[in-house]
Protein backbone atom coordinates (compact mmCIF):
# COMPACT_ATOMS: atom_id res chain seq x y z
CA UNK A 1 -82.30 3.63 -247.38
CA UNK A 2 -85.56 4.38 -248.88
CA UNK A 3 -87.56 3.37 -245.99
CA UNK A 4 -84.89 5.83 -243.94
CA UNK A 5 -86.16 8.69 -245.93
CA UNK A 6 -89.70 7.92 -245.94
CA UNK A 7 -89.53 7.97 -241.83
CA UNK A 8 -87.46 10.77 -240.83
CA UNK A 9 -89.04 12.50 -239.06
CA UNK A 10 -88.69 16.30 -240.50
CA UNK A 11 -88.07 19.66 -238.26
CA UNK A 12 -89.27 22.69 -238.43
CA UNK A 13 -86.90 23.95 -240.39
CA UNK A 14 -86.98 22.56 -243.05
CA UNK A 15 -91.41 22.51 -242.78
CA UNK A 16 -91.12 25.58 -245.19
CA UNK A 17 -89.34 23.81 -248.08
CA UNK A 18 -91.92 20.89 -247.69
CA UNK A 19 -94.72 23.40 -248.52
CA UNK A 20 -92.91 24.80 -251.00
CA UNK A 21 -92.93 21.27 -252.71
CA UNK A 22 -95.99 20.27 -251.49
CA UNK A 23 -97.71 23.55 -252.83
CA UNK A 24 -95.85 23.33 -256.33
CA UNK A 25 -97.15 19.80 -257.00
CA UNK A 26 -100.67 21.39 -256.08
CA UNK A 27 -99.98 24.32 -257.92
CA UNK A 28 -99.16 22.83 -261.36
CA UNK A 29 -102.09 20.55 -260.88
CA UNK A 30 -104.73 23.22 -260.76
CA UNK A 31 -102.64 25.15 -263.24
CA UNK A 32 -102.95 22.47 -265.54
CA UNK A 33 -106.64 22.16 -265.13
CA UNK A 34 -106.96 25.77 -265.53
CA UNK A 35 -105.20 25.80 -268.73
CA UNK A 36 -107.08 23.06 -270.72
CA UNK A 37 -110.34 24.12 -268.72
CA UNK A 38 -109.70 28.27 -270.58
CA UNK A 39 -108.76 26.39 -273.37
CA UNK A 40 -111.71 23.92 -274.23
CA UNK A 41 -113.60 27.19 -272.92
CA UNK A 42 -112.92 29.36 -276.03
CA UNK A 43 -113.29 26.13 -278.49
CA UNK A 44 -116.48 25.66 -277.17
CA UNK A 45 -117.72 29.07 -276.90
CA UNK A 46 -115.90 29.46 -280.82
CA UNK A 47 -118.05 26.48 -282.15
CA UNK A 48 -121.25 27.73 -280.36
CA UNK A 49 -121.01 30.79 -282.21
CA UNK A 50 -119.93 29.58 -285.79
CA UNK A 51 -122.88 26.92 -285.28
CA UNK A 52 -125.29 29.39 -284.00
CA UNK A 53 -124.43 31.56 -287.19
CA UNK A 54 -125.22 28.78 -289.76
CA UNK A 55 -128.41 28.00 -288.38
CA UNK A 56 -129.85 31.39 -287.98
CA UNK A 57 -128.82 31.87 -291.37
CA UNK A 58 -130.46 29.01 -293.17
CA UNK A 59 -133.98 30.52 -293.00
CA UNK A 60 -132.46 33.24 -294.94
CA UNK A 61 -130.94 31.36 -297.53
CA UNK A 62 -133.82 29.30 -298.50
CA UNK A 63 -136.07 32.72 -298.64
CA UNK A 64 -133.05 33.22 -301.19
CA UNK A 65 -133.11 30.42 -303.33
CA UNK A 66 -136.89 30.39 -303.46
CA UNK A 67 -136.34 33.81 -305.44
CA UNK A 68 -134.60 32.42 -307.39
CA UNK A 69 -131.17 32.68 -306.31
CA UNK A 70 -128.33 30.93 -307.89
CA UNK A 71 -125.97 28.00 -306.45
CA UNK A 72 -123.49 28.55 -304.69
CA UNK A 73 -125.10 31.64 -302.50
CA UNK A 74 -122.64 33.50 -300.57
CA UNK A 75 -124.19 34.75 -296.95
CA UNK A 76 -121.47 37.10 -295.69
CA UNK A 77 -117.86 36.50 -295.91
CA UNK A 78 -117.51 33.20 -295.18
CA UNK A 79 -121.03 30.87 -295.57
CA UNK A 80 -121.45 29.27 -298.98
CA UNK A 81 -124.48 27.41 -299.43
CA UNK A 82 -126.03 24.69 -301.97
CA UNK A 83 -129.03 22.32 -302.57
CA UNK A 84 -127.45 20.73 -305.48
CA UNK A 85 -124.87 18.11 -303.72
CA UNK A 86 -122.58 17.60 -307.40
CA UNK A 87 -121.75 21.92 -307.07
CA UNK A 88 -120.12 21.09 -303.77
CA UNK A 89 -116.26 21.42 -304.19
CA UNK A 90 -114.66 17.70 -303.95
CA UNK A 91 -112.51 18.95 -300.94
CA UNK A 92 -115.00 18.82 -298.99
CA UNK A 93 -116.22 15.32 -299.72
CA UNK A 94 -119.68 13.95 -299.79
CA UNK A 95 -121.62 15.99 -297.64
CA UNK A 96 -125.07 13.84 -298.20
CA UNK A 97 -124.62 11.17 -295.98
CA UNK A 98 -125.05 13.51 -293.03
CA UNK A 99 -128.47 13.41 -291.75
CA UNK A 100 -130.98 16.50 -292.04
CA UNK A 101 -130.51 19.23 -289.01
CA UNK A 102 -126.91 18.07 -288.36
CA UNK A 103 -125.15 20.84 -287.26
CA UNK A 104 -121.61 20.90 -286.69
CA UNK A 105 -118.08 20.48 -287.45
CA UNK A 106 -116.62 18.41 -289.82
CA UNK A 107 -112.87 17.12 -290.32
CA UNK A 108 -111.90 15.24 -293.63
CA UNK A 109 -115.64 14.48 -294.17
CA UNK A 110 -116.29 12.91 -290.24
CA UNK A 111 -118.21 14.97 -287.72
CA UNK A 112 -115.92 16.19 -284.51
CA UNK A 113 -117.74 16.05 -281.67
CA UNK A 114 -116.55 18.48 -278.64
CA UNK A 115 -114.49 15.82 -275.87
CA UNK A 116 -112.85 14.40 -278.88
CA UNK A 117 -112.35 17.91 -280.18
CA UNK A 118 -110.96 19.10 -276.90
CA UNK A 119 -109.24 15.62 -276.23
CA UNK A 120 -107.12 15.58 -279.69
CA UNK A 121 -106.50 19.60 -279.77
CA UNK A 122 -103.64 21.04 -280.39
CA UNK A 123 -103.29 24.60 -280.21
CA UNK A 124 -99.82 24.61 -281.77
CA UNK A 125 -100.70 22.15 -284.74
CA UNK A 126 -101.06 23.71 -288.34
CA UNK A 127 -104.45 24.45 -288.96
CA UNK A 128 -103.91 25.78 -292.86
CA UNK A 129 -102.44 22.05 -293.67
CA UNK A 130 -103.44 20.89 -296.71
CA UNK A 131 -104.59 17.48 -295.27
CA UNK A 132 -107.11 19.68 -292.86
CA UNK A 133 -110.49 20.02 -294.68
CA UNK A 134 -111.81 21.19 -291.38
CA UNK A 135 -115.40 22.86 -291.89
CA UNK A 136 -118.31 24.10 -290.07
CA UNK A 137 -121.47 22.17 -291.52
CA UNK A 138 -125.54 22.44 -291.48
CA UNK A 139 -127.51 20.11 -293.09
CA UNK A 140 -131.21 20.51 -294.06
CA UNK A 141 -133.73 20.48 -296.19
CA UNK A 142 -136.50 23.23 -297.69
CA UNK A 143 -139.27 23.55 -300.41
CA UNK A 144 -138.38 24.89 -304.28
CA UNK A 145 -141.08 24.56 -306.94
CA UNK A 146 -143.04 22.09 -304.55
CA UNK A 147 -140.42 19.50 -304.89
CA UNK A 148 -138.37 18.94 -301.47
CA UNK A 149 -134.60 19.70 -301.64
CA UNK A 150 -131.54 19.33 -299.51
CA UNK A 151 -129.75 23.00 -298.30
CA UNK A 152 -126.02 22.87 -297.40
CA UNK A 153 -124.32 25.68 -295.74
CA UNK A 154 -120.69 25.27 -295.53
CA UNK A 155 -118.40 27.41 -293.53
CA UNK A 156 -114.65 26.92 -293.82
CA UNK A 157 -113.09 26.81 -290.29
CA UNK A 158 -109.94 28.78 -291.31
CA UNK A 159 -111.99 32.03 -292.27
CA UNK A 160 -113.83 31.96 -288.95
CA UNK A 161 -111.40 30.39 -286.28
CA UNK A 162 -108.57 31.97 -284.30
CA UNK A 163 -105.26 31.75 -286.57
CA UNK A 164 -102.15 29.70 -285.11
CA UNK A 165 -100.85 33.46 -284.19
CA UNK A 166 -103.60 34.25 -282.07
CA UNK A 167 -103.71 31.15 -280.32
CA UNK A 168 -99.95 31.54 -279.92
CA UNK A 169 -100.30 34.55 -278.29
CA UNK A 170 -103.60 33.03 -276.13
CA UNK A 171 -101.21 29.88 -275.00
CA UNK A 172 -98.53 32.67 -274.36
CA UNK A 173 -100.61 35.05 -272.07
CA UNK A 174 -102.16 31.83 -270.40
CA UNK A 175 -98.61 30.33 -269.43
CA UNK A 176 -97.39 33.53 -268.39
CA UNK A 177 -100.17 34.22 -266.08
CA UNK A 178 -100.23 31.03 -264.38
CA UNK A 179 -96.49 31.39 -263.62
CA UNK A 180 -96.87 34.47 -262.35
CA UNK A 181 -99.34 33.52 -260.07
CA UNK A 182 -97.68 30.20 -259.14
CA UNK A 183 -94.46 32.67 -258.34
CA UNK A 184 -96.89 35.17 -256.55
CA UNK A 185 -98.45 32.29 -254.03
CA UNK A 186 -95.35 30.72 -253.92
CA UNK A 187 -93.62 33.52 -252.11
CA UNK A 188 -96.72 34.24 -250.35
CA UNK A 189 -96.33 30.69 -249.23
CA UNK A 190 -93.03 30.27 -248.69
CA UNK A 191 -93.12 33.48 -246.42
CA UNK A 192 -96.27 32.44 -244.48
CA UNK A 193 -95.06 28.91 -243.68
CA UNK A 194 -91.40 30.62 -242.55
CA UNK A 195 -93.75 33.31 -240.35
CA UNK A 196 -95.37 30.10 -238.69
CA UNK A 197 -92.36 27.91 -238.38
CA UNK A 198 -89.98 30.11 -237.10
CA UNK A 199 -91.42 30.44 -233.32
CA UNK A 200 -91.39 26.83 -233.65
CA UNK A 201 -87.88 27.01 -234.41
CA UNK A 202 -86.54 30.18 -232.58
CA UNK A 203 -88.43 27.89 -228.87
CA UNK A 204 -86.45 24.92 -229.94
CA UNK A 205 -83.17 26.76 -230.40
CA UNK A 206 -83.61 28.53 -226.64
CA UNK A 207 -84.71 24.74 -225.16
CA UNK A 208 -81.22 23.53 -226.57
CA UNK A 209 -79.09 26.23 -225.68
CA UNK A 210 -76.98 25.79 -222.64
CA UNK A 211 -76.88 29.49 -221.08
CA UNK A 212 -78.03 29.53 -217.91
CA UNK A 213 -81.01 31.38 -217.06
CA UNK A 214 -82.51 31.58 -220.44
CA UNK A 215 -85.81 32.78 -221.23
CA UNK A 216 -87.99 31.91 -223.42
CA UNK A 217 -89.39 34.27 -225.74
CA UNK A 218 -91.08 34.89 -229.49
CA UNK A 219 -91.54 37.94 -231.59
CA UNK A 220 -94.53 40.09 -231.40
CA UNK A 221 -95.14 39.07 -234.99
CA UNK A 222 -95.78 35.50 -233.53
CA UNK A 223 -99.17 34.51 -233.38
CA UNK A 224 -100.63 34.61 -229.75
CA UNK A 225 -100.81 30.41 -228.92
CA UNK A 226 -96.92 31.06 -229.31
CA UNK A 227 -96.59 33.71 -226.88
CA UNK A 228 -98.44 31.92 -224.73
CA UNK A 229 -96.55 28.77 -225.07
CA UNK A 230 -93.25 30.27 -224.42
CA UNK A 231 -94.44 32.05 -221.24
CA UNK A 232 -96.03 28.32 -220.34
CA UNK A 233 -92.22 27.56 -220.80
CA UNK A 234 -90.87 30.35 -218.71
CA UNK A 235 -93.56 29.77 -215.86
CA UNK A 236 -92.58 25.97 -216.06
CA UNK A 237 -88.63 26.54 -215.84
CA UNK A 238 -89.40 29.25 -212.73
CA UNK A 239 -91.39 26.39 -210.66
CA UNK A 240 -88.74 23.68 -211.99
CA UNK A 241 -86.00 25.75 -210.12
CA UNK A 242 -88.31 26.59 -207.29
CA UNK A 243 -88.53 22.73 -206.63
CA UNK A 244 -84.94 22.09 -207.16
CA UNK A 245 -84.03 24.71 -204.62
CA UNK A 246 -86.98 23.64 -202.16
CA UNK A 247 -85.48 20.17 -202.80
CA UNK A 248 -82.22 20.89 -201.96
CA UNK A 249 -83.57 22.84 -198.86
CA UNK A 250 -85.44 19.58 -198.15
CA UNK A 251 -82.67 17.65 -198.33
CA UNK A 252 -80.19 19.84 -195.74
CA UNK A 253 -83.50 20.49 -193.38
CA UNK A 254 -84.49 16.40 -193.08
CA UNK A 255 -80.91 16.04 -192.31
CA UNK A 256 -80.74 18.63 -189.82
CA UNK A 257 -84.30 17.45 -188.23
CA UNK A 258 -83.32 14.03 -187.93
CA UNK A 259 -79.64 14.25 -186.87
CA UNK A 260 -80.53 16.33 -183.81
CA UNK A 261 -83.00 13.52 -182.23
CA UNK A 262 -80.06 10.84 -183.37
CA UNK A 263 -77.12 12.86 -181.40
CA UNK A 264 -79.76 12.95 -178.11
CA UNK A 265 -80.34 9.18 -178.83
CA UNK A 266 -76.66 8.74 -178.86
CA UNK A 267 -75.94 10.51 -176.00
CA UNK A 268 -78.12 9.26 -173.89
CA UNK A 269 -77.18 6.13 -174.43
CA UNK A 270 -73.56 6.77 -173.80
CA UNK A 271 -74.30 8.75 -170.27
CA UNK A 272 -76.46 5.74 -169.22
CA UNK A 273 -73.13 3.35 -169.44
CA UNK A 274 -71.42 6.24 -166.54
CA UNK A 275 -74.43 6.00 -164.09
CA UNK A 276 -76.03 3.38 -162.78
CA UNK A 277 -78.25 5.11 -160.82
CA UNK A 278 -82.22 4.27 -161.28
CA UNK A 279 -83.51 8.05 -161.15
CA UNK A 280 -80.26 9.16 -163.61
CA UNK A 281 -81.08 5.77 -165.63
CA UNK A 282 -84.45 6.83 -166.35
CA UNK A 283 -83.98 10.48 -167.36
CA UNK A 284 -81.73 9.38 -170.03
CA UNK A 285 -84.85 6.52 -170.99
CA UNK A 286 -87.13 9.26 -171.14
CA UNK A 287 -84.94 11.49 -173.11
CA UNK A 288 -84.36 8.64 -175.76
CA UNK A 289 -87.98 7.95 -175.59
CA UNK A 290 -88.91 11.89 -176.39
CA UNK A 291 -86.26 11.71 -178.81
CA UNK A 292 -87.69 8.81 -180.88
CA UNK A 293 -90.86 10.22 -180.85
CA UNK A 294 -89.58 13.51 -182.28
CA UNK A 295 -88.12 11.59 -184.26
CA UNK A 296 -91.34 9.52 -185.39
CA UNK A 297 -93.43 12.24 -185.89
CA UNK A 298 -90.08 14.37 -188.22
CA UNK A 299 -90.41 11.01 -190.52
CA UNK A 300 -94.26 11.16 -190.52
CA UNK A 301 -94.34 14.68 -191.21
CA UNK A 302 -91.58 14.67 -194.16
CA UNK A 303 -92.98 11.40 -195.75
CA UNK A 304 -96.63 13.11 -196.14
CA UNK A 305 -94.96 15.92 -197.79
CA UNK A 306 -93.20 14.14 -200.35
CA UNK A 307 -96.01 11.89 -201.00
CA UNK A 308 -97.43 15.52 -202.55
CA UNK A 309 -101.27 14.17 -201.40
CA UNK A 310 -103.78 16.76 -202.13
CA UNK A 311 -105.08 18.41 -198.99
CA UNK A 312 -108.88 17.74 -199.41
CA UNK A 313 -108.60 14.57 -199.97
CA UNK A 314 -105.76 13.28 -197.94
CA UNK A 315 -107.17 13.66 -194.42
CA UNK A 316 -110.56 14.70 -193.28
CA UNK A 317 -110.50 18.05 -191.21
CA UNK A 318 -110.49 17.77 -187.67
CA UNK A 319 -110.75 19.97 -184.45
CA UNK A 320 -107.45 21.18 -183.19
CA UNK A 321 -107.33 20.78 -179.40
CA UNK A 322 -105.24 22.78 -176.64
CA UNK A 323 -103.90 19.45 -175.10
CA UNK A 324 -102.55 18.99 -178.66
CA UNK A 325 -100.84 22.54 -178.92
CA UNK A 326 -99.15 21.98 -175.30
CA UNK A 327 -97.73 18.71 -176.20
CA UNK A 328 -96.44 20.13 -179.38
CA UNK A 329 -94.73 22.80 -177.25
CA UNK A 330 -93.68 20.83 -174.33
CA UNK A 331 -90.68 19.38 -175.82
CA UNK A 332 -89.22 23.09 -176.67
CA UNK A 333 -89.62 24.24 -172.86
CA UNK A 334 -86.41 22.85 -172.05
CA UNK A 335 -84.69 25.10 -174.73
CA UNK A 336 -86.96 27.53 -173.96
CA UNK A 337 -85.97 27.71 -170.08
CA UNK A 338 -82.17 27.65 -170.31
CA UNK A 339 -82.44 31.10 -172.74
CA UNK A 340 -85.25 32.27 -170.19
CA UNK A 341 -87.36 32.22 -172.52
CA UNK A 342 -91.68 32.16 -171.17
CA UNK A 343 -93.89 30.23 -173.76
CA UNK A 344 -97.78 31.57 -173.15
CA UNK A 345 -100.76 29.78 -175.04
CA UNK A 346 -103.64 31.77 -175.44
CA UNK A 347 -106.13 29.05 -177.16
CA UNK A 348 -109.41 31.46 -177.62
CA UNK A 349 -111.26 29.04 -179.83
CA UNK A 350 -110.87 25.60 -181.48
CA UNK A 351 -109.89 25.84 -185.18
CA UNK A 352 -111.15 23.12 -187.86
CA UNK A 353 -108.07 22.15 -189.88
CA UNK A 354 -107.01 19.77 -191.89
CA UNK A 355 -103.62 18.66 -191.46
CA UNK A 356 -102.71 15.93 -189.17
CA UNK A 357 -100.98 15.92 -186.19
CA UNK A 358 -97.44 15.07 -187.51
CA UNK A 359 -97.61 17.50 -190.13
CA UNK A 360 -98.80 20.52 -187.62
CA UNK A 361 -96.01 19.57 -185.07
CA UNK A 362 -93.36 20.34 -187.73
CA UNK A 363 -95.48 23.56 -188.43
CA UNK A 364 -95.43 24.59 -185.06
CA UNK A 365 -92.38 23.49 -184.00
CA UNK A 366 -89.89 25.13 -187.13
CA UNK A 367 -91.74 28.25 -185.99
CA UNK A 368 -91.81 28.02 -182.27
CA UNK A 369 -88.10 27.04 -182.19
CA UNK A 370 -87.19 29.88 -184.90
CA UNK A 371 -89.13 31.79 -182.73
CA UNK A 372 -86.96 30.75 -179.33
CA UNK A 373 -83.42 31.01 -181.36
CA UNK A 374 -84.29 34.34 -182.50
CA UNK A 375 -84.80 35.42 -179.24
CA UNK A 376 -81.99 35.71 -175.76
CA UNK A 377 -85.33 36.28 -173.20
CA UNK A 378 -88.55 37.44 -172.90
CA UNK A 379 -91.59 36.10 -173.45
CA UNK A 380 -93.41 34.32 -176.43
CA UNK A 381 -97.04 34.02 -177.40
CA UNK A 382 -99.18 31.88 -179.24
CA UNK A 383 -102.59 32.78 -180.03
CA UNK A 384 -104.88 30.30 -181.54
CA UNK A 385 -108.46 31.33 -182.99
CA UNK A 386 -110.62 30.19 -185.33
CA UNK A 387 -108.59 31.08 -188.61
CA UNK A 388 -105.38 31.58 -187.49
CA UNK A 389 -102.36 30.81 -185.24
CA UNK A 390 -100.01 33.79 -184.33
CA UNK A 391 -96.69 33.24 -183.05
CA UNK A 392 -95.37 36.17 -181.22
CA UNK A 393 -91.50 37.29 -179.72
CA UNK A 394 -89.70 39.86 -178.35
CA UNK A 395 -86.53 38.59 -180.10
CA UNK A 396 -84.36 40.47 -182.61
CA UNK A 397 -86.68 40.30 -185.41
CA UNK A 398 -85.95 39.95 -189.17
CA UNK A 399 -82.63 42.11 -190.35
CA UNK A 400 -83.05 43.61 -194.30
CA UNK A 401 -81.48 40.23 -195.92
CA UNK A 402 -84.13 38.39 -194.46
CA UNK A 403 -86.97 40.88 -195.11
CA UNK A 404 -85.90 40.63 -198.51
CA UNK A 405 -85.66 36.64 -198.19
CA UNK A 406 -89.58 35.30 -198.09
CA UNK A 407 -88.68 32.48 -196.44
CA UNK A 408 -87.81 34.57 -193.22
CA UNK A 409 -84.35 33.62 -190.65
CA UNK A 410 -84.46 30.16 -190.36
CA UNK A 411 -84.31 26.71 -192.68
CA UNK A 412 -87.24 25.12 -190.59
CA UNK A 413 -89.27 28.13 -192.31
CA UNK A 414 -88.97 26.74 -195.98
CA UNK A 415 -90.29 23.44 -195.01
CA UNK A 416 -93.06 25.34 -193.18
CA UNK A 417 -93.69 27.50 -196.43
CA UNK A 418 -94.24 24.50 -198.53
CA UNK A 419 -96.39 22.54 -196.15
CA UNK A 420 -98.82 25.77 -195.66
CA UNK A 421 -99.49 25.59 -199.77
CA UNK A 422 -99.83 22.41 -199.74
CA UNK A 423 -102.70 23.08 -197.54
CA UNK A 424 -103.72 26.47 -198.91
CA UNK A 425 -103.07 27.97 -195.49
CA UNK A 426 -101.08 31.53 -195.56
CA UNK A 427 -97.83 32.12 -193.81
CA UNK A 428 -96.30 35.53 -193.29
CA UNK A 429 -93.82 37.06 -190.93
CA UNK A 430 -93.20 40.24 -190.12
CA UNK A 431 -91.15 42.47 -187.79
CA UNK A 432 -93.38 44.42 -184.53
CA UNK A 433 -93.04 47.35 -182.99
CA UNK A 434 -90.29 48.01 -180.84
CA UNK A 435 -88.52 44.55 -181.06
CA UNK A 436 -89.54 41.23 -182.40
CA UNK A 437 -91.49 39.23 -184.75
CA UNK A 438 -94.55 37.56 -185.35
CA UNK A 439 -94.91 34.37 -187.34
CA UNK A 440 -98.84 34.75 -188.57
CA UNK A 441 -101.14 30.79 -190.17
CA UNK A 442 -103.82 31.67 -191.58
CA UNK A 443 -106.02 29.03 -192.93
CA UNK A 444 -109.56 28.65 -194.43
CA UNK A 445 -112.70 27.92 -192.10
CA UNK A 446 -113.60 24.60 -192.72
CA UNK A 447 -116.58 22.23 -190.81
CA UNK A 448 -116.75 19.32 -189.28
């Protein structure tokens, strides 16, 4: 159970409470430290001063008794001092032991030295206890009548320290202040962590809700790696639907593509068992044969496309030839002729490119036959430069649904749409002036 605890993994939500305890155990530390550190501040800085004032003051005492001045002198309000050790009140003990120039305090006749001082105080305790013969003491030692004498000044700590009231009230104001500020940072704390945790939170919330369409958003409060990170999100989501979609449209167009060559294979086959005639016989061989190899190059064409291979690196670019673009178009003459329908290649110059030949026969076929279905007669064109192939008609052009649609009249044209960005080429298509369209590839100028 323990070792549950210890491992779960926590969420943001509950980040902010962590702090909070996290923070408090850091919080009463330093408090702590700051509390004894104020403390054994003011004893030290209160001994320093009551030691400082017996020493400056024994100079002046011993000009005193060298006058003539009697035992026990009284320097202000609170220093007594002596040479003779038997005039020293018993209650403070015998004072001679201590050696000459000590200077400090003394507690039931044994010196208290600062760390034990700090170590064993206790602000609370009951300094006027009659077991407390707590003084401040300065041994040393002076001149009268040429014979050398020991001086004595005595100070009682309870005349010259803070009283248990004061340092009452010290502890008091000390205590309060800390909590205060622990309660000050604390909500500081508390708010800030909330502030950062709650994009956290609000993304994680959107992720798991089930709404369709939902996007993903922060508030402006939210610092800027958290805007970005939900617009990272959105752009994500928009191409994870574009690829569903094209994959869908993928799907229904390799069907189409390779069901059409099938149903000729099929056919064929079927008139050859009617006719046994050796010109009739062959047609129908041919046909399967051209079928096959439509066929072939539809599988070669869709397999490099899914294989998603880059471009530049996938094939090196090559000259495109006209021999190429006629046997591209010869198989759509057929269709072509029975909608009398004229297919004119105007090859001005040879373009560099890099796709290979399967992949630019379902380029120019999806448009050339989109081309030939959009139109009932005429003419088309194809011009072929160095940077571009334009596909002309005379058909019925795009209606506004399809204008609107980027992908044109047509499924062949999706397929072409995704191979000409896979190859950073440009496809557009646009409606001419009177009637018709024209199907424009544009692609980069490469070298041999």
């Amino acid at each position: 159970m323990l070792n549950k605890l210890l491992n779960k993994v926590p969420s943001a939500s509950s980040l902010p409470h962590k702090l909070m305890w996290y923070f408090s155990a850091v919080a009463i530390l330093i408090g702590i430290t700051i509390y004894l550190s104020m403390l054994g501040m003011m004893q030290w800085i209160e001994d320093e001063v009551n030691q400082h004032e017996l020493e400056s003051s024994a100079p002046y005492a011993i000009s005193q008794f060298q006058q003539g001045a009697k035992q026990p002198l009284e320097i202000g309000l609170h220093i007594q001092v002596y040479y003779s050790p038997e005039l020293i009140p018993q209650k403070y003990g015998n004072l001679s032991h201590f050696p000459v120039g000590f200077n400090g305090e003394v507690l039931n006749n044994h010196p208290v030295g600062f760390w034990n001082e700090l170590i064993t105080m206790n602000p609370f305790s009951d300094h006027t206890a009659p077991s407390r013969q707590e003084i401040f003491f300065y041994r040393g030692e002076f001149l009268l009548d040429g014979q050398l004498e020991p001086l004595f000044l005595i100070m009682p700590t309870e005349n010259v320290e803070l009283s248990d009231t004061e340092w009452n009230a010290i502890n008091l104001f000390v205590l309060c202040f800390i909590g205060v500020l622990f309660m000050l940072f604390g909500f500081a704390i508390h708010k800030l962590s909330r502030r950062l945790v709650e994009p956290v939170a609000q993304l994680s919330r959107q992720l798991k809700s089930t709404e369709p369409n939902v996007t993903f958003g922060v508030s402006d409060q939210s610092a800027t790696e958290f805007r970005e990170l939900a617009d990272s999100l959105n752009h994500y989501r928009q191409q994870n639907e574009m690829m569903i979609k094209q994959e869908q449209a993928f799907a229904r167009y390799a069907s189409h593509e390779l069901r059409t060559p099938l149903t000729v294979i099929s056919g064929a086959a079927k008139l050859q068992e009617q006719n046994n005639a050796l010109e009739f016989q062959a047609r129908q061989r041919d046909r399967i044969q051209r079928a096959a190899l439509d066929m072939q190059h539809t599988i070669d064409a869709l397999l490099n496309l899914v294989k998603q291979e880059r471009a530049t690196g996938s094939h090196p670019p090559r000259s495109l030839t006209l021999a190429e673009v006629q046997q591209i178009v010869l198989p759509l003459q057929g269709l072509a002729s029975s909608k009398s329908i004229s297919v004119c290649i105007n090859f001005e110059q040879a373009p560099i490119i890099k796709p290979a030949s399967a992949v630019l026969r379902m380029l120019l076929n999806n448009v050339i036959s989109n081309a030939i279905n959009a139109s009932d007669s005429g003419e088309i064109s194809i011009s072929i430069n160095s940077h571009e192939i334009v596909i002309s008609d005379k058909g019925r052009g795009l209606t506004e649904s399809e204008q609107e649609n980027e992908h044109g009249h047509g499924l062949g044209l999706l397929i072409v749409d995704s191979l000409c960005q896979r190859y950073h080429w440009q496809f557009s298509l646009a409606n001419t002036q009177p009637t018709g369209c024209c199907a424009r590839l544009t692609f980069p100028q490469l070298t041999l």
